[in-house]
PDB file of N, CA and C in Angstrom:
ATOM      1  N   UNK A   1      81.737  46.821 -10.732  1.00  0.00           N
ATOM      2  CA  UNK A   1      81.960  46.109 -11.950  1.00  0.00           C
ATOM      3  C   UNK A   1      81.912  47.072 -13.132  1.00  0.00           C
ATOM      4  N   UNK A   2      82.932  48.088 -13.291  1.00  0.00           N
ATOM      5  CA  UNK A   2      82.540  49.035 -14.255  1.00  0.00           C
ATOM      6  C   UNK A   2      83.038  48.269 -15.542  1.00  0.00           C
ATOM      7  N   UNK A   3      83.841  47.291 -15.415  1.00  0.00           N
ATOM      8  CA  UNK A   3      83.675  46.469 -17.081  1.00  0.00           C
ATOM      9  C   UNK A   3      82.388  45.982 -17.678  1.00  0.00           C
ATOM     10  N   UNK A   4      81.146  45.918 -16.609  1.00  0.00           N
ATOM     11  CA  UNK A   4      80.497  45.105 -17.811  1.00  0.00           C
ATOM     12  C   UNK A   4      80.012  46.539 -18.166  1.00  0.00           C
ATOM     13  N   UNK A   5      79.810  47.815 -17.733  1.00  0.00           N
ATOM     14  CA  UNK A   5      79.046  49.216 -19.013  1.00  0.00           C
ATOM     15  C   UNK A   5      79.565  49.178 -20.013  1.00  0.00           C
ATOM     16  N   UNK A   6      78.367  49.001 -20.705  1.00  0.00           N
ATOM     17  CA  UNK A   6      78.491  49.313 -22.115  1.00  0.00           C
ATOM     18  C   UNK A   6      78.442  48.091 -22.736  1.00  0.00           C
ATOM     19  N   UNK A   7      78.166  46.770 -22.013  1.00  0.00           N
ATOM     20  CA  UNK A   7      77.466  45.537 -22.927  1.00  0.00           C
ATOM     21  C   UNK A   7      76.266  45.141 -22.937  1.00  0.00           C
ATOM     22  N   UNK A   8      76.044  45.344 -24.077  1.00  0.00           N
ATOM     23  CA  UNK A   8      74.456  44.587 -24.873  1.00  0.00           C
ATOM     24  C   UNK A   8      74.218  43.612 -23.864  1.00  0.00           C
ATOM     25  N   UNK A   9      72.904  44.089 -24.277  1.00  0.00           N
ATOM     26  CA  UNK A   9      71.471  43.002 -23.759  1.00  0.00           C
ATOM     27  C   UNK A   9      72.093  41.221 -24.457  1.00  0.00           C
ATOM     28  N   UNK A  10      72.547  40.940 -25.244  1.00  0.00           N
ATOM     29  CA  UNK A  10      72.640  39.878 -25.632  1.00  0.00           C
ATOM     30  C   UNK A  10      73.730  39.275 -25.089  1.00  0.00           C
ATOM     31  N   UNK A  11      74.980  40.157 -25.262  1.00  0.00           N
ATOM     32  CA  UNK A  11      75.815  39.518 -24.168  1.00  0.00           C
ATOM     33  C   UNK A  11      75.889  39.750 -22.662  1.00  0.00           C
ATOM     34  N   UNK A  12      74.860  40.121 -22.081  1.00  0.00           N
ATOM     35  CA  UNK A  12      74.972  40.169 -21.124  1.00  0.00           C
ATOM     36  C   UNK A  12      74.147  38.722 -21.004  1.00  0.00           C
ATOM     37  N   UNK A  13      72.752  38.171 -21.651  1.00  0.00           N
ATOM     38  CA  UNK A  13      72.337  37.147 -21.879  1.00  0.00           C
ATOM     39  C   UNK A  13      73.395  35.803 -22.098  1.00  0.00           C
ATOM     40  N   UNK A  14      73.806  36.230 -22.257  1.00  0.00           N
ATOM     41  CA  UNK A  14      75.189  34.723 -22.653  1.00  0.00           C
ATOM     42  C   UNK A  14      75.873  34.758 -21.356  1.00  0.00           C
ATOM     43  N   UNK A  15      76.411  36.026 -20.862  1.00  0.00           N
ATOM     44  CA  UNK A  15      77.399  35.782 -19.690  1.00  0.00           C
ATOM     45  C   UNK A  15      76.431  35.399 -18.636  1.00  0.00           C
ATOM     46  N   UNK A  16      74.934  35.693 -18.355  1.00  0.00           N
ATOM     47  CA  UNK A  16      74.262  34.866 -17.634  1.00  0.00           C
ATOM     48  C   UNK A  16      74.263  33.580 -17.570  1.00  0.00           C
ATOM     49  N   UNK A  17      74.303  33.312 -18.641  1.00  0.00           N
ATOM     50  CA  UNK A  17      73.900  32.010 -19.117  1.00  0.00           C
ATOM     51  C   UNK A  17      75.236  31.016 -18.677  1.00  0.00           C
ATOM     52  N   UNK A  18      76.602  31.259 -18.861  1.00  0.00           N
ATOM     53  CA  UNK A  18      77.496  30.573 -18.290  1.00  0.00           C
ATOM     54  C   UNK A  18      77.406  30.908 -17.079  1.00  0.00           C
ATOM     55  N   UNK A  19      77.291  31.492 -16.117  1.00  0.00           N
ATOM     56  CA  UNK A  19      76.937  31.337 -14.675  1.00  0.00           C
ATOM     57  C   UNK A  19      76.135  31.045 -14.569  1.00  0.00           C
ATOM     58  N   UNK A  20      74.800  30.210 -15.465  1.00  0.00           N
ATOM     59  CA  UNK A  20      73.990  29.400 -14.679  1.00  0.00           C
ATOM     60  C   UNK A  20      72.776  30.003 -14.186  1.00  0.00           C
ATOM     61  N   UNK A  21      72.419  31.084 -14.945  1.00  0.00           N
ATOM     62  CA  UNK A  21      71.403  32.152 -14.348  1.00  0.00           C
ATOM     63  C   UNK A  21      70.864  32.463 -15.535  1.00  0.00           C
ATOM     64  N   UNK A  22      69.534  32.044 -15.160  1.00  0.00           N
ATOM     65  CA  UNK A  22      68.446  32.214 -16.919  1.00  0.00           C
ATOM     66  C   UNK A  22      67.410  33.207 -16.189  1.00  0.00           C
ATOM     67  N   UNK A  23      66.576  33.742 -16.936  1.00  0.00           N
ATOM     68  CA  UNK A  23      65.778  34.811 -16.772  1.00  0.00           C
ATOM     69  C   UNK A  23      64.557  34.970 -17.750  1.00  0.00           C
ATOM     70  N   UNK A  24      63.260  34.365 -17.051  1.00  0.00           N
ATOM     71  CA  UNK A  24      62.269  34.455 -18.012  1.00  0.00           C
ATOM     72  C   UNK A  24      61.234  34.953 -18.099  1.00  0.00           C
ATOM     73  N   UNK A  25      60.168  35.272 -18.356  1.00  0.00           N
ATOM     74  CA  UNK A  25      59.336  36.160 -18.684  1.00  0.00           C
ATOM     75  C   UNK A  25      57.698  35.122 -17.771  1.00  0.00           C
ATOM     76  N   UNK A  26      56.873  35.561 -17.042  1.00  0.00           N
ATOM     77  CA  UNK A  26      55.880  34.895 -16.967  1.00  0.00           C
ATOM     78  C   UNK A  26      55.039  34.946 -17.319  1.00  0.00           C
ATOM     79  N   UNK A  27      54.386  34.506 -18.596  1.00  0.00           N
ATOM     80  CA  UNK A  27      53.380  34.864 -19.605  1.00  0.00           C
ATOM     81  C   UNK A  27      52.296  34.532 -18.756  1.00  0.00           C
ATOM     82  N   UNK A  28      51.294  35.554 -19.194  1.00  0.00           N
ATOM     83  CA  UNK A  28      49.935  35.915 -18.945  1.00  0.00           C
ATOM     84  C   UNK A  28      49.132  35.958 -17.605  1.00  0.00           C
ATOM     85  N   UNK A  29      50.369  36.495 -16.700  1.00  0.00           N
ATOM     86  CA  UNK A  29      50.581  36.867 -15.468  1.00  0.00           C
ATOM     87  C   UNK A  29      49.485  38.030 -15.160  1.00  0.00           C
ATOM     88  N   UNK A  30      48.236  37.597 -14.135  1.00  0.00           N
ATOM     89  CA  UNK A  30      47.542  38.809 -13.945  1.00  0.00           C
ATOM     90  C   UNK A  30      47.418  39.730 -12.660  1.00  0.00           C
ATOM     91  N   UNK A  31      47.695  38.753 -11.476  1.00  0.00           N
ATOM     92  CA  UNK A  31      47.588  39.290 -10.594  1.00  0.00           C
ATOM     93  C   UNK A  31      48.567  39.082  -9.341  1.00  0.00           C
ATOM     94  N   UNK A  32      49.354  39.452  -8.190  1.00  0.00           N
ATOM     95  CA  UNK A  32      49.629  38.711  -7.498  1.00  0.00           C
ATOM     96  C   UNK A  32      49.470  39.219  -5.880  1.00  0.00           C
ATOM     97  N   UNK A  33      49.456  37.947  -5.623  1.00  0.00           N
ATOM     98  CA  UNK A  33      48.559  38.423  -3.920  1.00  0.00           C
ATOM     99  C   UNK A  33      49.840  38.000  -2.344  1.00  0.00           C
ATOM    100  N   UNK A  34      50.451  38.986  -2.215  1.00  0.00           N
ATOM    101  CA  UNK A  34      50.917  38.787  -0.904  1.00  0.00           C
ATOM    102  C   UNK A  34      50.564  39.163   0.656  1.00  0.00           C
ATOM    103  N   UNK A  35      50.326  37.669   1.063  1.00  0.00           N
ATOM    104  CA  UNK A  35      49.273  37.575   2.448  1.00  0.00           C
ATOM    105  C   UNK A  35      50.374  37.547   3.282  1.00  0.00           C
ATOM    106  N   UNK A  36      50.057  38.807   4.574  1.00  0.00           N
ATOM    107  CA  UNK A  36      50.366  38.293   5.914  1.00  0.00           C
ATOM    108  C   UNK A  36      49.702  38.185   6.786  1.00  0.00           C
ATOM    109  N   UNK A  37      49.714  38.379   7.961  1.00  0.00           N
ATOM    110  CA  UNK A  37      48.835  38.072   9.118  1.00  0.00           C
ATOM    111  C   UNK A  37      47.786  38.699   9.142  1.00  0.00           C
ATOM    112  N   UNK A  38      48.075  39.911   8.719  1.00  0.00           N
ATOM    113  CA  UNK A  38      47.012  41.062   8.923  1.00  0.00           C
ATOM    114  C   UNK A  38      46.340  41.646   7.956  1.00  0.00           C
ATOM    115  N   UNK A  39      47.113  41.584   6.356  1.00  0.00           N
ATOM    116  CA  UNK A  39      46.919  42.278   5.256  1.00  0.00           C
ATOM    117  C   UNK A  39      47.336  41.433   4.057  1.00  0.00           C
ATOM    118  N   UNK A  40      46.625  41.716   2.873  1.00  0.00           N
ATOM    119  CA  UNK A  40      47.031  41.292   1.402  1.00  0.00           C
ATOM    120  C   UNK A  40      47.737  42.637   0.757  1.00  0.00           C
ATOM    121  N   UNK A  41      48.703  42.271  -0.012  1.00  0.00           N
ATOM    122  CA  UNK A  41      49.119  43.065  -0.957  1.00  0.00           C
ATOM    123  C   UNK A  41      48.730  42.488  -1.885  1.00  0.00           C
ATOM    124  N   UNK A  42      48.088  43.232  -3.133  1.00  0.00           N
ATOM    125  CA  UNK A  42      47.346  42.875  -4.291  1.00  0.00           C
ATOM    126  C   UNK A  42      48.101  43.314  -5.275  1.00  0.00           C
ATOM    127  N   UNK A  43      48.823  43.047  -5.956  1.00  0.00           N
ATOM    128  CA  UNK A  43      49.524  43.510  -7.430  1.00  0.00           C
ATOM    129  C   UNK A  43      48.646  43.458  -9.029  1.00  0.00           C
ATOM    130  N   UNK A  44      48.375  44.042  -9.574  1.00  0.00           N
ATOM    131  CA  UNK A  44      47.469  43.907 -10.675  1.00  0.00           C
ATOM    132  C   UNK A  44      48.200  44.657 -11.766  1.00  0.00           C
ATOM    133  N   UNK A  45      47.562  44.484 -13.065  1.00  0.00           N
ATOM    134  CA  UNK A  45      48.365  44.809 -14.247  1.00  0.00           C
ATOM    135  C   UNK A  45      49.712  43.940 -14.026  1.00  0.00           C
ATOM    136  N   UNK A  46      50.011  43.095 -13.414  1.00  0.00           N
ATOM    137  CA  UNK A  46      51.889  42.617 -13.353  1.00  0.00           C
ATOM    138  C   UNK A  46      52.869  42.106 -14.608  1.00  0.00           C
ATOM    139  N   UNK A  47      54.134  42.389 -14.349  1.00  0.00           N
ATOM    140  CA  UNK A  47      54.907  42.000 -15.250  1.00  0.00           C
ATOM    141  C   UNK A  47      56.038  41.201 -13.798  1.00  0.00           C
ATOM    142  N   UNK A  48      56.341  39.812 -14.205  1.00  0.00           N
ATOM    143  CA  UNK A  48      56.627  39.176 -13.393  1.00  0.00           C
ATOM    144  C   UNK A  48      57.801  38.313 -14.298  1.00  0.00           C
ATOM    145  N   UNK A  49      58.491  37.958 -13.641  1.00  0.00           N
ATOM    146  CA  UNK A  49      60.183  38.002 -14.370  1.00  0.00           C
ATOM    147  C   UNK A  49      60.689  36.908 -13.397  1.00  0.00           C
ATOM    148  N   UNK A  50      61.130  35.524 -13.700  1.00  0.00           N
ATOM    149  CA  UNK A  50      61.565  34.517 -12.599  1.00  0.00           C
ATOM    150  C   UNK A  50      62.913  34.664 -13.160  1.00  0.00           C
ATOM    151  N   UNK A  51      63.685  34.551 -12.451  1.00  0.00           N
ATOM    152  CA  UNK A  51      65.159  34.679 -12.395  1.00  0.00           C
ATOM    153  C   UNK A  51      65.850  32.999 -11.703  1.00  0.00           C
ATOM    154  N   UNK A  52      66.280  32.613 -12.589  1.00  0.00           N
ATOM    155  CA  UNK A  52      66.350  31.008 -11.722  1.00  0.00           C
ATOM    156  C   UNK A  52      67.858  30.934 -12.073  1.00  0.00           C
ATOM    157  N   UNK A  53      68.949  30.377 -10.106  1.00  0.00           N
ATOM    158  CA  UNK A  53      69.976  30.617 -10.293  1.00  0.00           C
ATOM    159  C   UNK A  53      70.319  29.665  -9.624  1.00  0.00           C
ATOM    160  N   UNK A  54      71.089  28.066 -10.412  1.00  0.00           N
ATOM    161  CA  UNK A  54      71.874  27.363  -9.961  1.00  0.00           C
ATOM    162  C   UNK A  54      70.167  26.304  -8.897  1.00  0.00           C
ATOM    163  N   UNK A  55      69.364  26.368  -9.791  1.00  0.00           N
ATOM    164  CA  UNK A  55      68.136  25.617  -9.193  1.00  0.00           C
ATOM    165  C   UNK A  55      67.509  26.897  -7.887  1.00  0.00           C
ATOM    166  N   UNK A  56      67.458  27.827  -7.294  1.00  0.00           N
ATOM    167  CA  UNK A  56      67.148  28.830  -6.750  1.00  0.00           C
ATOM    168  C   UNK A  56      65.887  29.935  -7.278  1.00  0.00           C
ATOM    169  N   UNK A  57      64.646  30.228  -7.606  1.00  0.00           N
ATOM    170  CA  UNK A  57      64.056  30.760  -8.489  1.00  0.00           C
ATOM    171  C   UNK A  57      63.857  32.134  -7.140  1.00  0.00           C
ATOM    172  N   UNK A  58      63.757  32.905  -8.276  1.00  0.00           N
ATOM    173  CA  UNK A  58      63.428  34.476  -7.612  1.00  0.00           C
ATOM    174  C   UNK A  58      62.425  35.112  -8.350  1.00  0.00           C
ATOM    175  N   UNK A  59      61.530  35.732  -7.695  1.00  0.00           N
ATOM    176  CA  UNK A  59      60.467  36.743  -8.798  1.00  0.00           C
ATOM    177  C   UNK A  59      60.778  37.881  -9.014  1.00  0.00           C
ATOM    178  N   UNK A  60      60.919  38.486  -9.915  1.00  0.00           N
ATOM    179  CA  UNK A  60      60.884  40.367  -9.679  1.00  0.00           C
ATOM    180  C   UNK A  60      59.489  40.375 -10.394  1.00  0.00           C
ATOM    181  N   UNK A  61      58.659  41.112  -9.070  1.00  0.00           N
ATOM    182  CA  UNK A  61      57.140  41.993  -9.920  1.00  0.00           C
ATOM    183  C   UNK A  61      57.121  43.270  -9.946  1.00  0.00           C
ATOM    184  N   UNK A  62      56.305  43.888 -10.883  1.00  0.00           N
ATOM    185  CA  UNK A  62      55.958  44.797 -10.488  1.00  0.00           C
ATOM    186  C   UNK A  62      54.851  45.530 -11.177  1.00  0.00           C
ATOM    187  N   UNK A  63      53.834  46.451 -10.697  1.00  0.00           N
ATOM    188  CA  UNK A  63      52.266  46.164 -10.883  1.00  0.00           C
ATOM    189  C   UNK A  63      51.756  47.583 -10.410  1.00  0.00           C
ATOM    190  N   UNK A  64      50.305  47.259  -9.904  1.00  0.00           N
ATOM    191  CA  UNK A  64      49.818  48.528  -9.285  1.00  0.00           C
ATOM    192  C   UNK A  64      49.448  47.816  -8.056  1.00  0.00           C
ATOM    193  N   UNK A  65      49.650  48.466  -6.860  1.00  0.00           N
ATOM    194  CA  UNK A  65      49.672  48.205  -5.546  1.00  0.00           C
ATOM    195  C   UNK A  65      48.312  48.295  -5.061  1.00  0.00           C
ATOM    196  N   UNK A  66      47.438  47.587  -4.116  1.00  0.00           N
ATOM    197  CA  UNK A  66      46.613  47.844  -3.557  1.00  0.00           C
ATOM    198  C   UNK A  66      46.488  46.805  -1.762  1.00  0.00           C
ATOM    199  N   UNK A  67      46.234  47.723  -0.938  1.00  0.00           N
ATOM    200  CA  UNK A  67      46.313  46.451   0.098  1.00  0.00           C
ATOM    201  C   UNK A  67      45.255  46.610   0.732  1.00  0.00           C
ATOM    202  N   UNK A  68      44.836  45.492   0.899  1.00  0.00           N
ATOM    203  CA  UNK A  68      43.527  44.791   1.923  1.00  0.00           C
ATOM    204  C   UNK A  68      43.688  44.845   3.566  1.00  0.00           C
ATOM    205  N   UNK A  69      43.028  44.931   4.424  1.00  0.00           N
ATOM    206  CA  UNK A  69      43.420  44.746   5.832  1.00  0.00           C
ATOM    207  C   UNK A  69      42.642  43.025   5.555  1.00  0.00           C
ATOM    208  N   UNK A  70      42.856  42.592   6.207  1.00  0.00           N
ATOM    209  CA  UNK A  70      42.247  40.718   6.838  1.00  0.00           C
ATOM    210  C   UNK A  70      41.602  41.160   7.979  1.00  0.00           C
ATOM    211  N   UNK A  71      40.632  40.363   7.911  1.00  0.00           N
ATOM    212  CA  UNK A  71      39.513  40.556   9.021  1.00  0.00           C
ATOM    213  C   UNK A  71      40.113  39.183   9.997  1.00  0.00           C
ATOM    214  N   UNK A  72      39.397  38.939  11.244  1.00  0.00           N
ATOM    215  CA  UNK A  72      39.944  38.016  11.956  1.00  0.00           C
ATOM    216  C   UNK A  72      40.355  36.508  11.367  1.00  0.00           C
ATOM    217  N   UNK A  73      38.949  36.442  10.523  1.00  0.00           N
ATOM    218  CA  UNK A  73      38.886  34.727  10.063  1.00  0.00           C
ATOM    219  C   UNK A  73      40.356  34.700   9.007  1.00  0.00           C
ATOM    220  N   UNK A  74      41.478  35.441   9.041  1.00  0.00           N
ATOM    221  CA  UNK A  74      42.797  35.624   7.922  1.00  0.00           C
ATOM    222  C   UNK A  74      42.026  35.795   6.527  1.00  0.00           C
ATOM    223  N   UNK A  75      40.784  36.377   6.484  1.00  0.00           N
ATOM    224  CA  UNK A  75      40.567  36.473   5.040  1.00  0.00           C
ATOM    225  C   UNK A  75      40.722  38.053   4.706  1.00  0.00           C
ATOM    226  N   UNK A  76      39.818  38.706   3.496  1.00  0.00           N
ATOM    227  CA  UNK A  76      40.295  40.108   3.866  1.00  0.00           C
ATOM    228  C   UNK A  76      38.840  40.369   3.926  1.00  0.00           C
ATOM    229  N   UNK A  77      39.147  41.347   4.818  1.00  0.00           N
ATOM    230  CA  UNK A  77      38.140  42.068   5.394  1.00  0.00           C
ATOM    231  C   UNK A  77      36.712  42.605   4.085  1.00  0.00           C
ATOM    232  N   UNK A  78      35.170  41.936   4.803  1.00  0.00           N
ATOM    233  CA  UNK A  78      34.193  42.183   3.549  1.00  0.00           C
ATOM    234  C   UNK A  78      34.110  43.818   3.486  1.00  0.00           C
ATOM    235  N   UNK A  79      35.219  45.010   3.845  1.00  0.00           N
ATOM    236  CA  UNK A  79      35.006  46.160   4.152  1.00  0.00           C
ATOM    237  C   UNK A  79      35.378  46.557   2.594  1.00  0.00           C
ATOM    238  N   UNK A  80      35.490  47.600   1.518  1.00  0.00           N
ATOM    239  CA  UNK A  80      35.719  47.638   0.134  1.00  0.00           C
ATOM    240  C   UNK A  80      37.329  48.411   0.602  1.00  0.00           C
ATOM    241  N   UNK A  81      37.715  48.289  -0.335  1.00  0.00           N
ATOM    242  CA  UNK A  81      39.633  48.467  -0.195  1.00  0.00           C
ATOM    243  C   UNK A  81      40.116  49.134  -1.056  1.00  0.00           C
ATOM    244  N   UNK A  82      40.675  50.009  -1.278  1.00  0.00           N
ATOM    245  CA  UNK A  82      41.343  51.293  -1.617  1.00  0.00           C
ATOM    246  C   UNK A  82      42.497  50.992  -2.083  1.00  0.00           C
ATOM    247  N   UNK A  83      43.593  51.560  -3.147  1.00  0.00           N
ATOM    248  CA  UNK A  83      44.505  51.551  -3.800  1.00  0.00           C
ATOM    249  C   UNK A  83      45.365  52.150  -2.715  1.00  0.00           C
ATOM    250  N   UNK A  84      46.558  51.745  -1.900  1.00  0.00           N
ATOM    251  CA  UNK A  84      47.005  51.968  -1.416  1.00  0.00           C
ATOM    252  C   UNK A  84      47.875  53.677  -1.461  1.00  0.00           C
ATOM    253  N   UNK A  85      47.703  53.844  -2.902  1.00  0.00           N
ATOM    254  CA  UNK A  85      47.847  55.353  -3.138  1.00  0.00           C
ATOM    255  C   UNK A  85      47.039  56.673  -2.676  1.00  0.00           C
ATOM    256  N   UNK A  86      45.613  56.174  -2.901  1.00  0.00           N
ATOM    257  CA  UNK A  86      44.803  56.417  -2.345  1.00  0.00           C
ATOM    258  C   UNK A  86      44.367  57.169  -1.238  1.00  0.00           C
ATOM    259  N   UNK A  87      44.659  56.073   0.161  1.00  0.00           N
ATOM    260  CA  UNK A  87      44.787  56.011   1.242  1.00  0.00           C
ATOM    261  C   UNK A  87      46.014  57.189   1.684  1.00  0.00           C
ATOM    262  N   UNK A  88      46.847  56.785   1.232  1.00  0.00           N
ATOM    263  CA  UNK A  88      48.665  57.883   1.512  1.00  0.00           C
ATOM    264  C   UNK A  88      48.307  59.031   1.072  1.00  0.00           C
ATOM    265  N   UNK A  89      47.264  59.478  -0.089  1.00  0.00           N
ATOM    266  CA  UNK A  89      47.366  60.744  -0.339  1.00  0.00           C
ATOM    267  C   UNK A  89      46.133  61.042   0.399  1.00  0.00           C
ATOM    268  N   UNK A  90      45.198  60.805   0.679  1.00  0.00           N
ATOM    269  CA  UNK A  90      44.054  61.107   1.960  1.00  0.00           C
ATOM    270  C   UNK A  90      45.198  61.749   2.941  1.00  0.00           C
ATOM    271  N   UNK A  91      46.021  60.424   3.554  1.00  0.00           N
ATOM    272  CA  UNK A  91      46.438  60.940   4.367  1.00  0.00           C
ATOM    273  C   UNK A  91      47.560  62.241   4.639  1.00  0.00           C
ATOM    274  N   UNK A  92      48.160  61.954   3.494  1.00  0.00           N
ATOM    275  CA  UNK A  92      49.231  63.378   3.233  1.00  0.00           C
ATOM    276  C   UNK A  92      48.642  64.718   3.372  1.00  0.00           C
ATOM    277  N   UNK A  93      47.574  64.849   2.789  1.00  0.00           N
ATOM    278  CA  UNK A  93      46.525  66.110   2.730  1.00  0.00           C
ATOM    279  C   UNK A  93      46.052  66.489   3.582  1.00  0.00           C
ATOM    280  N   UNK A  94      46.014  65.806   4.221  1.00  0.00           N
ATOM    281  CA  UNK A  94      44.569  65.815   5.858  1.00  0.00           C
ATOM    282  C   UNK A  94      45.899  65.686   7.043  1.00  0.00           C
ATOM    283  N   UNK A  95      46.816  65.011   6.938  1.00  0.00           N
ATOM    284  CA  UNK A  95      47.469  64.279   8.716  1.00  0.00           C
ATOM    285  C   UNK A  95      46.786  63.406   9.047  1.00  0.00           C
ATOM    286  N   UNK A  96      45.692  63.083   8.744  1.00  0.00           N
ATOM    287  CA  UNK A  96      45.068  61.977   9.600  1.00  0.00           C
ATOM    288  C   UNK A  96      45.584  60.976   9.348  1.00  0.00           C
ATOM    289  N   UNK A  97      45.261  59.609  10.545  1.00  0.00           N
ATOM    290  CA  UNK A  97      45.434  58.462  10.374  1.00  0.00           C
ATOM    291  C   UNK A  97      45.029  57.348   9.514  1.00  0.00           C
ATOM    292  N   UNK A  98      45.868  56.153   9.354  1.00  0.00           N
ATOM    293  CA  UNK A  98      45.120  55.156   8.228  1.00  0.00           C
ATOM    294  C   UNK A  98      43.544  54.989   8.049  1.00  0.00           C
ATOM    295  N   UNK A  99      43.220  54.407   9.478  1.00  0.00           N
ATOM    296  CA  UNK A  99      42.049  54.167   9.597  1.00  0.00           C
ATOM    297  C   UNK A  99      41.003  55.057   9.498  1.00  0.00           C
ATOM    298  N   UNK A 100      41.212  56.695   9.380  1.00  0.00           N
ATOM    299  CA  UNK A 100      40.458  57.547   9.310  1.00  0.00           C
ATOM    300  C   UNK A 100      40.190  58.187   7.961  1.00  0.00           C
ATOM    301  N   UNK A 101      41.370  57.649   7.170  1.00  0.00           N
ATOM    302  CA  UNK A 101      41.320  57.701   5.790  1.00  0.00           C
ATOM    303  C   UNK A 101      40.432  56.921   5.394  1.00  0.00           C
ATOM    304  N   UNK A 102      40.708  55.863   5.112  1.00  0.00           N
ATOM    305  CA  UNK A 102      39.971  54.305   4.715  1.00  0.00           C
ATOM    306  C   UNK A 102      38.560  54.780   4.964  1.00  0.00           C
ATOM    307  N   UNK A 103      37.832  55.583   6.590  1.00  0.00           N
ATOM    308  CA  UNK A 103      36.438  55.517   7.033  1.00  0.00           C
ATOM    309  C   UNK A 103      36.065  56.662   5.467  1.00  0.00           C
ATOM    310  N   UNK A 104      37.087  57.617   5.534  1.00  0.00           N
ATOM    311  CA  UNK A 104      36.342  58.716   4.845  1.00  0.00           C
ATOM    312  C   UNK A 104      36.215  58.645   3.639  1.00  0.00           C
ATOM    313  N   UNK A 105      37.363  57.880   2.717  1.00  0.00           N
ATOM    314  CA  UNK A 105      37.304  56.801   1.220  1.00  0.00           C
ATOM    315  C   UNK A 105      35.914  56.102   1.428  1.00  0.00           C
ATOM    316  N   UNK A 106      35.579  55.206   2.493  1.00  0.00           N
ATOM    317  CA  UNK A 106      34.559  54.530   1.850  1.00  0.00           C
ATOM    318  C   UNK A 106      33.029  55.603   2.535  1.00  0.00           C
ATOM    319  N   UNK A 107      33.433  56.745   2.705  1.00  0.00           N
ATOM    320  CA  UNK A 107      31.920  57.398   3.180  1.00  0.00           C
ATOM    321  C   UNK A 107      32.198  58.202   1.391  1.00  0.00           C
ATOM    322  N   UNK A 108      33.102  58.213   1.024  1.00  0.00           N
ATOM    323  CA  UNK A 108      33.173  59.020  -0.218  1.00  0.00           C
ATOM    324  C   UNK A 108      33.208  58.557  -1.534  1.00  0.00           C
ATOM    325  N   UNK A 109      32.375  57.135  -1.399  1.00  0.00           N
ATOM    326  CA  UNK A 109      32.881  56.065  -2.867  1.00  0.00           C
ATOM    327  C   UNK A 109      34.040  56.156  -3.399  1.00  0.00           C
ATOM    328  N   UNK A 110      35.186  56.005  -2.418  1.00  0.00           N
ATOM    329  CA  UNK A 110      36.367  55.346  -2.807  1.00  0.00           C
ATOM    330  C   UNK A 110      36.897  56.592  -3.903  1.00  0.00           C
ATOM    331  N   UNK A 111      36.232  58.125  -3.626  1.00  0.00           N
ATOM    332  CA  UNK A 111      37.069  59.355  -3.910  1.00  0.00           C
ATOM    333  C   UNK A 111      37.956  60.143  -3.575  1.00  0.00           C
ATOM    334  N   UNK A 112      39.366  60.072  -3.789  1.00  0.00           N
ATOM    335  CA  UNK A 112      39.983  60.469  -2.836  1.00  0.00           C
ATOM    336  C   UNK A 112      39.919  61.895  -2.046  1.00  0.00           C
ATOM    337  N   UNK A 113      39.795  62.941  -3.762  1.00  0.00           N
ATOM    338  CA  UNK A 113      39.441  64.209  -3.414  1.00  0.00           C
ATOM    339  C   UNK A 113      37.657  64.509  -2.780  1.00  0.00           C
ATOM    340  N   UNK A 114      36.928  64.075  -2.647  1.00  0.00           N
ATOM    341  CA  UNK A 114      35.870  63.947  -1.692  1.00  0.00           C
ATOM    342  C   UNK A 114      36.150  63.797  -0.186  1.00  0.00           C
ATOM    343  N   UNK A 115      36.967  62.390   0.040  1.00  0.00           N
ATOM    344  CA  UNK A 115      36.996  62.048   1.272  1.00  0.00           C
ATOM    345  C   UNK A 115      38.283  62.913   2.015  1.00  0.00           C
ATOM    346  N   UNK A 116      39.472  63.961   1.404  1.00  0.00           N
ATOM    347  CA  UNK A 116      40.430  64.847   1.806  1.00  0.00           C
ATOM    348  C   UNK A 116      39.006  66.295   2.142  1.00  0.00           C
ATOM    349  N   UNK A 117      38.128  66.611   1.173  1.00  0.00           N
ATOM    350  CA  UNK A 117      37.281  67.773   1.512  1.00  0.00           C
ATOM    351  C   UNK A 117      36.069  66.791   2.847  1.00  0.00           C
ATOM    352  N   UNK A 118      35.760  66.145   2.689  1.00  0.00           N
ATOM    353  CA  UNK A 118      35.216  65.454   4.299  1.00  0.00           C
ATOM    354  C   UNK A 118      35.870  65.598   5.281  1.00  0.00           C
ATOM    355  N   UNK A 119      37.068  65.316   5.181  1.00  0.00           N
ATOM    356  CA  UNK A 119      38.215  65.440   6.759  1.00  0.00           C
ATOM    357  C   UNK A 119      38.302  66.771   7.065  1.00  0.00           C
ATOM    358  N   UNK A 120      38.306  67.049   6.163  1.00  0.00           N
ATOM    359  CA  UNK A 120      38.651  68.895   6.215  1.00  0.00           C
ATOM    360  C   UNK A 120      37.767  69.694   6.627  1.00  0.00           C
ATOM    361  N   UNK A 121      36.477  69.231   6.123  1.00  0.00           N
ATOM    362  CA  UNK A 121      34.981  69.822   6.544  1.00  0.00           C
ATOM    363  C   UNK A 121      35.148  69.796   7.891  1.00  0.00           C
ATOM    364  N   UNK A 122      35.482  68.743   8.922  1.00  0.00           N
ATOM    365  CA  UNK A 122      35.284  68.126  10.555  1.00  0.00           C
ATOM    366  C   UNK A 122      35.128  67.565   9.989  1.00  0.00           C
TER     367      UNK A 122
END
């Protein structure tokens, strides 16, 4: 669609608007929590945007990431939980595995550079 470059925010708002596609803002949006079987994704700080098309609503979020494991009972685990950034850079540094990250985050109060010099130690 290289005709619409180069049109404003406003008309691009109008040509939404005759197709039936509004786009709004979700005020005072704080957190949002996506559960699956095994894990929560936790979104915090969010800016959350419903897009509603022809009665159809869609979310776009986006936030700071953190995920929970769920313990059996589907809740999340009473274990303390780490910024999913966190965890990836433990593991980038070291090779080790998730779960060996996570042990050495929480032997390291949830430091990342502590628990990368723990793995490293043995």
């Amino acid at each position: 669609m290289s005709g619409m470059r180069g049109v404003n925010p406003r008309q691009m708002q109008q040509a939404m608007k005759k197709m039936g596609i509004k786009q709004t803002n979700v005020d005072n949006a704080v957190e949002v929590i996506i559960r699956t079987t095994d894990k929560e994704i936790v979104l915090t700080n969010v800016e959350v945007v419903c897009v509603d098309m022809q009665g159809s609503r869609n979310y776009q979020i986006s936030g700071d990431e953190e995920i929970r494991e769920l313990g059996a009972s589907g809740t999340a685990a009473a274990a303390v939980s780490f910024p999913a950034g966190d965890i990836e850079l433990v593991m980038s540094q070291t090779g080790c595995d998730r779960e060996r990250a996570i042990k050495a985050l929480e032997d390291a109060d949830g430091q990342p550079a502590e628990a990368i010099l723990k793995i490293m130690a043995g």
